[in-house]
Protein backbone atom coordinates (compact mmCIF):
# COMPACT_ATOMS: atom_id res chain seq x y z
CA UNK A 1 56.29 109.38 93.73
CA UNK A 2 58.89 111.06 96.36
CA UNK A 3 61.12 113.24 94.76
CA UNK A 4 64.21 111.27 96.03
CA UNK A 5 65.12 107.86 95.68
CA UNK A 6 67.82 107.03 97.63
CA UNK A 7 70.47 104.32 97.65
CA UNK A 8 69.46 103.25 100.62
CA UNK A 9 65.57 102.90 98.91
CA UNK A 10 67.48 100.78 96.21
CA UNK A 11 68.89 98.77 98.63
CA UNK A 12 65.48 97.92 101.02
CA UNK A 13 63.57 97.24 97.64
CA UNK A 14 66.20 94.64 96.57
CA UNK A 15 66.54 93.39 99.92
CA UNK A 16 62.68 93.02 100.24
CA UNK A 17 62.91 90.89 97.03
CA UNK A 18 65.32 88.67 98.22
CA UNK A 19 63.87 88.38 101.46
CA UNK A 20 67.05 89.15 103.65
CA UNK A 21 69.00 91.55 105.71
CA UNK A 22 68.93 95.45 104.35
CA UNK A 23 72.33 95.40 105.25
CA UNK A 24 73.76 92.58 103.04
CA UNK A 25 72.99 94.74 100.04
CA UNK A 26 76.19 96.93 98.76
CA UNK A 27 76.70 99.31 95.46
CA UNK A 28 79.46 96.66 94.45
CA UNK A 29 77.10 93.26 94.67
CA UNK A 30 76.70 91.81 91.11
CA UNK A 31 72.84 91.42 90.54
CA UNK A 32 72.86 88.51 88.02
CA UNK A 33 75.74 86.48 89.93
CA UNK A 34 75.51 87.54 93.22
CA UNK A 35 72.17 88.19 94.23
CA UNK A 36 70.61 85.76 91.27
CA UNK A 37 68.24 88.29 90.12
CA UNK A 38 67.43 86.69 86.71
CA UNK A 39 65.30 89.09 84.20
CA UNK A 40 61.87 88.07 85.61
CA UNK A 41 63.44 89.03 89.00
CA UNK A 42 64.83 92.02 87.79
CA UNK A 43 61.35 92.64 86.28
CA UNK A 44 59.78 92.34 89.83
CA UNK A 45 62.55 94.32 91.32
CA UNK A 46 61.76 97.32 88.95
CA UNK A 47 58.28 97.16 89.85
CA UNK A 48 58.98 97.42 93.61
CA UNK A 49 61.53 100.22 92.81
CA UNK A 50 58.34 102.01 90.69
CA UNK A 51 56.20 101.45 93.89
CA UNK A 52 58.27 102.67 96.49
CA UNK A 53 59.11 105.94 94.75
CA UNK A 54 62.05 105.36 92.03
CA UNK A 55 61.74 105.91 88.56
CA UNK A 56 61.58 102.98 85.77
CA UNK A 57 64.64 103.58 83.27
CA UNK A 58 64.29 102.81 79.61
CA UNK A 59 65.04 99.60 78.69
CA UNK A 60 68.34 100.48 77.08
CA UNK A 61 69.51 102.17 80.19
CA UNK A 62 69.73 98.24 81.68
CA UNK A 63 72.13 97.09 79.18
CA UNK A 64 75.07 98.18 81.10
CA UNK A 65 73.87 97.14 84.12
CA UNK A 66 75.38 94.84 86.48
CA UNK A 67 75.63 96.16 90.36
CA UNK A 68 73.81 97.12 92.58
CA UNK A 69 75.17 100.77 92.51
CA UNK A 70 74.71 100.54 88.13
CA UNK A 71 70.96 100.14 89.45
CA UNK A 72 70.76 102.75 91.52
CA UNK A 73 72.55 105.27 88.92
CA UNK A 74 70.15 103.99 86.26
CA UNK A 75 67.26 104.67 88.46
CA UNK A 76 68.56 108.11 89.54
CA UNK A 77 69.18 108.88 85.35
CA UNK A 78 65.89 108.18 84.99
CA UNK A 79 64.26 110.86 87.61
CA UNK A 80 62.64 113.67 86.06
CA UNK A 81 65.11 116.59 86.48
């Protein structure tokens, strides 16, 4: 794994996902309502996070999340320090 994960990382995996432009991804997109990432989505999504160098968070770490940019600072929590 890299040792940096960076928003814009977050934002090519989701992208990816989706299948559309890197640069219709922002911090303030809602995942559930705006993107429709449903939970197997979001399952998929953390496995292409895992792949491309981010860091799973624990599942309870995902309860607050909503954005794009909760994703990314859920992801960044969950780097070793």
């Amino acid at each position: 794994m890299t040792a940096h994960f960076s928003l814009n990382d977050l934002n090519r995996c989701i992208a990816q996902h989706l299948g559309c432009d890197n640069a219709s991804i922002a911090g303030q997109l809602r995942l559930v309502e705006d993107l429709a990432i449903d939970s197997l989505g979001m399952h998929a999504l953390l496995i292409d996070i895992e792949e491309a160098g981010g860091h799973i968070p624990p599942p309870g770490a995902l309860e607050h999340v909503s954005t794009v940019a909760d994703l990314f600072e859920a992801v960044a929590a969950a780097a070793p320090s």
